[in-house]
PDB file of N, CA and C in Angstrom:
ATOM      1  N   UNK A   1       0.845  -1.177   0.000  1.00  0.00           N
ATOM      2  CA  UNK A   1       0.000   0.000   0.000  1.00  0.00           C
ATOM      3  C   UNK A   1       0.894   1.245   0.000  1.00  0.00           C
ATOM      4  N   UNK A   2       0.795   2.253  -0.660  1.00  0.00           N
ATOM      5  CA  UNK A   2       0.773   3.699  -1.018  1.00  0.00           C
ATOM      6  C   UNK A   2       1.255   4.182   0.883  1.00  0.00           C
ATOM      7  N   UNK A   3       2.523   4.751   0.788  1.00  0.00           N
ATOM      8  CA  UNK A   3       2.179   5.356   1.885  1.00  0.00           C
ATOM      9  C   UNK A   3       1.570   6.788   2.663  1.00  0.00           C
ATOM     10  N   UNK A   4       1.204   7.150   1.503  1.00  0.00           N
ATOM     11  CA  UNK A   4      -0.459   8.164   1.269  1.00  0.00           C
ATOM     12  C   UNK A   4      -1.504   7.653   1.994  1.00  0.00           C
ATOM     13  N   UNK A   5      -1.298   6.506   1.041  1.00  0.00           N
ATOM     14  CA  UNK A   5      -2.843   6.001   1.443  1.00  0.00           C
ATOM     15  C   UNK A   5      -2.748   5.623   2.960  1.00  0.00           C
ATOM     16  N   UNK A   6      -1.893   4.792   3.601  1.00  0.00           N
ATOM     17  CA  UNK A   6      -1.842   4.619   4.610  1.00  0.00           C
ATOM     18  C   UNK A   6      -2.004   5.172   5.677  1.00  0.00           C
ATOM     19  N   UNK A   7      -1.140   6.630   5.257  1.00  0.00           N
ATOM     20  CA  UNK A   7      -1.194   7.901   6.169  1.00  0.00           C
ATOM     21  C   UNK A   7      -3.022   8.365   6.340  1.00  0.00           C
ATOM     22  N   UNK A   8      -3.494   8.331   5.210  1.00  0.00           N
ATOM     23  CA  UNK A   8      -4.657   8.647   5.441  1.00  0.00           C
ATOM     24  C   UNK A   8      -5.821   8.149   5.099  1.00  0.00           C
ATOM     25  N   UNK A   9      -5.910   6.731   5.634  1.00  0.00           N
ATOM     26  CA  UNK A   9      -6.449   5.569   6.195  1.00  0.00           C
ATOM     27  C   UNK A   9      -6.710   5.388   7.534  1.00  0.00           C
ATOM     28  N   UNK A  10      -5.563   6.219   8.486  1.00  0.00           N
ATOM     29  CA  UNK A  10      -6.046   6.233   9.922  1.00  0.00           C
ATOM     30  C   UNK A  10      -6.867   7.863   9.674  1.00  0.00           C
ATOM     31  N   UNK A  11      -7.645   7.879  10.998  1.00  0.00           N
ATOM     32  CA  UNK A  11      -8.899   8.584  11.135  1.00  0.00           C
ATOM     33  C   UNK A  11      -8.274   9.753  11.083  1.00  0.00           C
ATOM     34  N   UNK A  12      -9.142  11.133  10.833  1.00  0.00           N
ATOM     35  CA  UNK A  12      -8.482  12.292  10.581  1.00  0.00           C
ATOM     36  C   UNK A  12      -8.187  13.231  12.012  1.00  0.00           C
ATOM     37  N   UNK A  13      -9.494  12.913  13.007  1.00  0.00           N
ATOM     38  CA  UNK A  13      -8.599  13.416  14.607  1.00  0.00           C
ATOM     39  C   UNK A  13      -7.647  12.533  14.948  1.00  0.00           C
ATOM     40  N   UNK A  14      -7.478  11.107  14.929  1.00  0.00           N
ATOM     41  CA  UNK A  14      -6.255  10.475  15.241  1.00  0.00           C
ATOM     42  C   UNK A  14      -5.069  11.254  14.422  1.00  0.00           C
ATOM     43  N   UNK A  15      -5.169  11.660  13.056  1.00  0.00           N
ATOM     44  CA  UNK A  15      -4.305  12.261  12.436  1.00  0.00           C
ATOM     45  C   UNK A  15      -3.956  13.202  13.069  1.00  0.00           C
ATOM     46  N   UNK A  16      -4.841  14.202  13.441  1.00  0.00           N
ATOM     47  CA  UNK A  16      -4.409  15.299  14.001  1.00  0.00           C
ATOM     48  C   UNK A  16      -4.095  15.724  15.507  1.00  0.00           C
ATOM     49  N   UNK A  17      -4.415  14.738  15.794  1.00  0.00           N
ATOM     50  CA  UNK A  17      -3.533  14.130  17.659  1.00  0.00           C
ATOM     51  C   UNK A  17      -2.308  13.950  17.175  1.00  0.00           C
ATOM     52  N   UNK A  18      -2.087  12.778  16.716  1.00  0.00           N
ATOM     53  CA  UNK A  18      -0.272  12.391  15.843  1.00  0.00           C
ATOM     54  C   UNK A  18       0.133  13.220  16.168  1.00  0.00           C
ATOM     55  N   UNK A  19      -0.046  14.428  15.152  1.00  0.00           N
ATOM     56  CA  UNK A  19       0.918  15.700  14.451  1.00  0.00           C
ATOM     57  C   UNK A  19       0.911  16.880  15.922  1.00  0.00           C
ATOM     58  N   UNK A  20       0.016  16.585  17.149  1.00  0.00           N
ATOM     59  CA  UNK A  20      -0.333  17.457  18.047  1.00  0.00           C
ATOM     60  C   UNK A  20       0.979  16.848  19.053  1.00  0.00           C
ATOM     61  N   UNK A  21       1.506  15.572  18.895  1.00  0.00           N
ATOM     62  CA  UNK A  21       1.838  14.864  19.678  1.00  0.00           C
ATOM     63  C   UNK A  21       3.221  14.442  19.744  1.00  0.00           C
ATOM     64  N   UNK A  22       4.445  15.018  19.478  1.00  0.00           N
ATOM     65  CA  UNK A  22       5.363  14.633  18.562  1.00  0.00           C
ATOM     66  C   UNK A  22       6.730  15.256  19.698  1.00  0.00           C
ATOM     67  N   UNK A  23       7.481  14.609  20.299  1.00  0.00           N
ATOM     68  CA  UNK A  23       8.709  14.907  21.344  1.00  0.00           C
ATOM     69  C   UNK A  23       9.848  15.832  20.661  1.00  0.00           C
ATOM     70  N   UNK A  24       9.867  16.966  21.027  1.00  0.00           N
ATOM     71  CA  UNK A  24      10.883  17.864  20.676  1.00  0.00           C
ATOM     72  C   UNK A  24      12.085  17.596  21.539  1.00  0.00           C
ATOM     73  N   UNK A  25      13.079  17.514  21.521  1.00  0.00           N
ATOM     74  CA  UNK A  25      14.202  16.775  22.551  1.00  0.00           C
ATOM     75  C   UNK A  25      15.015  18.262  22.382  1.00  0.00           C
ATOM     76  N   UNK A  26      14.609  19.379  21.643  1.00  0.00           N
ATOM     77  CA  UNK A  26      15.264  20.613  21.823  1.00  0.00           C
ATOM     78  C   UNK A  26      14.413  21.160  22.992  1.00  0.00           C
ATOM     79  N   UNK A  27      13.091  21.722  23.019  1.00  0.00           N
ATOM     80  CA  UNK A  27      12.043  22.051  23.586  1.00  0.00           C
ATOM     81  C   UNK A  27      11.850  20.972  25.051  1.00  0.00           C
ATOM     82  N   UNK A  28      12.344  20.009  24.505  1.00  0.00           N
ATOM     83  CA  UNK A  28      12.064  18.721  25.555  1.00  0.00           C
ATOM     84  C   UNK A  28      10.149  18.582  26.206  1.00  0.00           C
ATOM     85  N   UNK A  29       9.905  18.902  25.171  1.00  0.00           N
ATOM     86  CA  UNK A  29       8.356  18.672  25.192  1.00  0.00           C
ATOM     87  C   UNK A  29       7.342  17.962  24.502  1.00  0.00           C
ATOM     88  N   UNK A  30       6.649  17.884  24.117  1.00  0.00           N
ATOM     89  CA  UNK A  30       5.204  17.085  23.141  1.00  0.00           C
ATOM     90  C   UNK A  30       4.849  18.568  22.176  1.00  0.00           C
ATOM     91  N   UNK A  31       5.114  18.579  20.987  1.00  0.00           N
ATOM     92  CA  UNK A  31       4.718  19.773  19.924  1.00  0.00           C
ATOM     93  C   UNK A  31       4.110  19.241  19.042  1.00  0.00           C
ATOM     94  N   UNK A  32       3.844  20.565  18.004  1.00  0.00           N
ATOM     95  CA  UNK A  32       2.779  20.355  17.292  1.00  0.00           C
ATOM     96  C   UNK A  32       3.850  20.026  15.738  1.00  0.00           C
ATOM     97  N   UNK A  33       4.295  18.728  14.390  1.00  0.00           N
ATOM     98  CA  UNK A  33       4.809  18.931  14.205  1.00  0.00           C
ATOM     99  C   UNK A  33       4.687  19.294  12.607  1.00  0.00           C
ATOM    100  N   UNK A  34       5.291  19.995  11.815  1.00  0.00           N
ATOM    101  CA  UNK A  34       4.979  21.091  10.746  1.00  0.00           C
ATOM    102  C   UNK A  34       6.237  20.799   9.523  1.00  0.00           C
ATOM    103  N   UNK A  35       5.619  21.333   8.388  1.00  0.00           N
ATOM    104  CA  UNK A  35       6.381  20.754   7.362  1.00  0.00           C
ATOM    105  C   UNK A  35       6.727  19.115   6.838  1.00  0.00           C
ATOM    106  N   UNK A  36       5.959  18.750   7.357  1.00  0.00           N
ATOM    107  CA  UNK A  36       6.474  17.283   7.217  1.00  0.00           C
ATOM    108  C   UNK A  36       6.024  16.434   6.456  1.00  0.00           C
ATOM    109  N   UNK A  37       7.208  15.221   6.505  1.00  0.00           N
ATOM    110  CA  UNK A  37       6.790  14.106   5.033  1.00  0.00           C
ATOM    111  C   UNK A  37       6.438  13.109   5.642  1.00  0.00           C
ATOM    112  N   UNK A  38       5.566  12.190   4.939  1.00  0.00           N
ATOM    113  CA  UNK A  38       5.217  11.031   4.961  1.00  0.00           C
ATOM    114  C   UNK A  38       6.162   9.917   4.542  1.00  0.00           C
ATOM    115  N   UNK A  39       7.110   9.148   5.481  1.00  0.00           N
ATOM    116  CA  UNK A  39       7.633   8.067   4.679  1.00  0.00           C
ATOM    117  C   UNK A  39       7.314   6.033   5.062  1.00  0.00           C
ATOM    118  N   UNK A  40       7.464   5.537   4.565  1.00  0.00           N
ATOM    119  CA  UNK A  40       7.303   4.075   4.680  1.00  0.00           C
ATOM    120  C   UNK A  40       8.250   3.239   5.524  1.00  0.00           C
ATOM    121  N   UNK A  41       8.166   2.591   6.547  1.00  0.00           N
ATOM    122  CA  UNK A  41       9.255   2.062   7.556  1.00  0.00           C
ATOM    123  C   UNK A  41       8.420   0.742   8.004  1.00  0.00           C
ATOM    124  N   UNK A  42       9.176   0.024   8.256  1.00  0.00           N
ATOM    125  CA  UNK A  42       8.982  -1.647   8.611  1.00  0.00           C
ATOM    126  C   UNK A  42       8.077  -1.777   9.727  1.00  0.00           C
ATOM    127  N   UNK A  43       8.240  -0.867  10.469  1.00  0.00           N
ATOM    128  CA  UNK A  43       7.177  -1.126  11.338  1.00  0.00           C
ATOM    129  C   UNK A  43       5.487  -0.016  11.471  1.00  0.00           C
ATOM    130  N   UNK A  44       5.572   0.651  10.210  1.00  0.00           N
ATOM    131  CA  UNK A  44       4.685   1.413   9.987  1.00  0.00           C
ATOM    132  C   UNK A  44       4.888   2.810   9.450  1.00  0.00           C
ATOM    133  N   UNK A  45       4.492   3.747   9.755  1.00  0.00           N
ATOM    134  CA  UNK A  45       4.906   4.944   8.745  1.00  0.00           C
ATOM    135  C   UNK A  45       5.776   5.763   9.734  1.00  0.00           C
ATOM    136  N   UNK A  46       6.828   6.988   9.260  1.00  0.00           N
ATOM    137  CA  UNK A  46       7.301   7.762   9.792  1.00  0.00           C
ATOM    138  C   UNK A  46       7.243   9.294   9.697  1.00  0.00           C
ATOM    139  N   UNK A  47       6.945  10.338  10.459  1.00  0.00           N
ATOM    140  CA  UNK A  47       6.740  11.487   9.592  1.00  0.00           C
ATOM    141  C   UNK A  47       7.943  12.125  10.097  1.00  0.00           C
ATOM    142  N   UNK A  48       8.533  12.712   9.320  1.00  0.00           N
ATOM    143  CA  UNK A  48       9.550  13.569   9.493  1.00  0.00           C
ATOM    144  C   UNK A  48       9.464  15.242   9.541  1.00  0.00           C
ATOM    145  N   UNK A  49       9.489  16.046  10.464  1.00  0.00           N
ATOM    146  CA  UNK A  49       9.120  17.415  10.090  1.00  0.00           C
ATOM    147  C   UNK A  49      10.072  18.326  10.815  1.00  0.00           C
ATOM    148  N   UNK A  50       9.124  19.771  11.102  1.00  0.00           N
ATOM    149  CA  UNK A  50      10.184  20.403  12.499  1.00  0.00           C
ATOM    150  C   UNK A  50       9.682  20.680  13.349  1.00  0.00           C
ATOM    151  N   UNK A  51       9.659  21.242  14.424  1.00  0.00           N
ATOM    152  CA  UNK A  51       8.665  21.747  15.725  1.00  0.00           C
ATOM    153  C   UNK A  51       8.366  22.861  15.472  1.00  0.00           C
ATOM    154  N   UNK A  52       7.098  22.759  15.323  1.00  0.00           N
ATOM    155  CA  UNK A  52       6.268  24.219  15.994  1.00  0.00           C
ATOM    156  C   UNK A  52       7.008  25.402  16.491  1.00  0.00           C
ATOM    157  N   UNK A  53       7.711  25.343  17.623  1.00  0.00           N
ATOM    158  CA  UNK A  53       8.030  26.137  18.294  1.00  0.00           C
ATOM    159  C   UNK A  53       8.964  26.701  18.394  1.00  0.00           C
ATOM    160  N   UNK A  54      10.075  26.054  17.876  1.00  0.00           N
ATOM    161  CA  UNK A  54      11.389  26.025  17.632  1.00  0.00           C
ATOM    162  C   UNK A  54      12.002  25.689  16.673  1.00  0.00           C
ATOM    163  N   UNK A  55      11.518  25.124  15.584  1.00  0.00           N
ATOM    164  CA  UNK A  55      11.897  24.940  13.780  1.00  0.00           C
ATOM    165  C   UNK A  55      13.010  23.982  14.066  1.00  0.00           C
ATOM    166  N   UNK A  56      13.042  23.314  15.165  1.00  0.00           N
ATOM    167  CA  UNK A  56      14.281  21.743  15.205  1.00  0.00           C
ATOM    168  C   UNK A  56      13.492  20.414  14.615  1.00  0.00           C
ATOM    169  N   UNK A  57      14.677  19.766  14.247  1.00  0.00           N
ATOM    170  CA  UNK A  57      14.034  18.553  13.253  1.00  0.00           C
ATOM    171  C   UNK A  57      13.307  17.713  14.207  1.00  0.00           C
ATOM    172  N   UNK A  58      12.109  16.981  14.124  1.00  0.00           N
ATOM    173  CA  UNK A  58      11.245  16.158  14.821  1.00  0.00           C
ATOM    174  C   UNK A  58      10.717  14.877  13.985  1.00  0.00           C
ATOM    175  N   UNK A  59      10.595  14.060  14.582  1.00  0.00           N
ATOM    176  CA  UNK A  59      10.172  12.575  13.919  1.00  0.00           C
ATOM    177  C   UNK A  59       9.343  11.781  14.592  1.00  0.00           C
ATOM    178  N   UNK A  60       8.177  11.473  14.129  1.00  0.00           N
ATOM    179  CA  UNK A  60       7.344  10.719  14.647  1.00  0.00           C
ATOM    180  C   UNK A  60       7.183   9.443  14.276  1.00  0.00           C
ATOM    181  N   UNK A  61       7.233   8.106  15.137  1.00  0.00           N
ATOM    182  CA  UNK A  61       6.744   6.746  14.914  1.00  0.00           C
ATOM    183  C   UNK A  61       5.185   6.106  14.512  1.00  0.00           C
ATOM    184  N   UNK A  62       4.757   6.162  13.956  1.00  0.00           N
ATOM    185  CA  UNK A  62       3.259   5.661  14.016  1.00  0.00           C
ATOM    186  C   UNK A  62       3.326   4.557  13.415  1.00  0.00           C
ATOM    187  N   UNK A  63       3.397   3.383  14.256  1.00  0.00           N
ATOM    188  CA  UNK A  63       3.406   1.859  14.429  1.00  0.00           C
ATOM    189  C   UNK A  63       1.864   1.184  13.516  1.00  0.00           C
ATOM    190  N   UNK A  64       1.825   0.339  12.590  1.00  0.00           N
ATOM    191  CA  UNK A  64       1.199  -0.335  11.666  1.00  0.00           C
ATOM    192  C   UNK A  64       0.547  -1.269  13.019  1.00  0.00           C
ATOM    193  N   UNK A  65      -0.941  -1.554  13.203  1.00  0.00           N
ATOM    194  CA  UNK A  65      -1.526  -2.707  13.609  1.00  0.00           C
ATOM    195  C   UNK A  65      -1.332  -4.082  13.417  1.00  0.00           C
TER     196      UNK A  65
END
């Protein structure tokens, strides 16, 4: 599967929790995260972006069922 499609196959507030939800290790907090890509990883998708708050690189896990 498309990892488009995948990305947006899970629900669209779960989507937008994700992106609400994302560990800044500059900020050392939970941000909101921006600019980011969709990529394909073995254990489910990865988004890659920057923080909200501080424009440092951020990466999120979102694990496949």
């Amino acid at each position: 599967m498309d990892v488009n499609k995948k990305w947006l196959s899970i629900p669209k507030e779960f989507r937008s929790q994700l992106r609400k939800n994302v560990f800044c290790t500059k900020c050392k907090d939970a941000v909101t995260i921006e600019s980011f890509t969709i990529e394909d990883h073995q254990f489910g998708i990865v988004l890659h972006g920057k923080c909200q708050q501080c424009g440092h690189e951020v990466a999120r896990v979102v694990e496949a069922e």
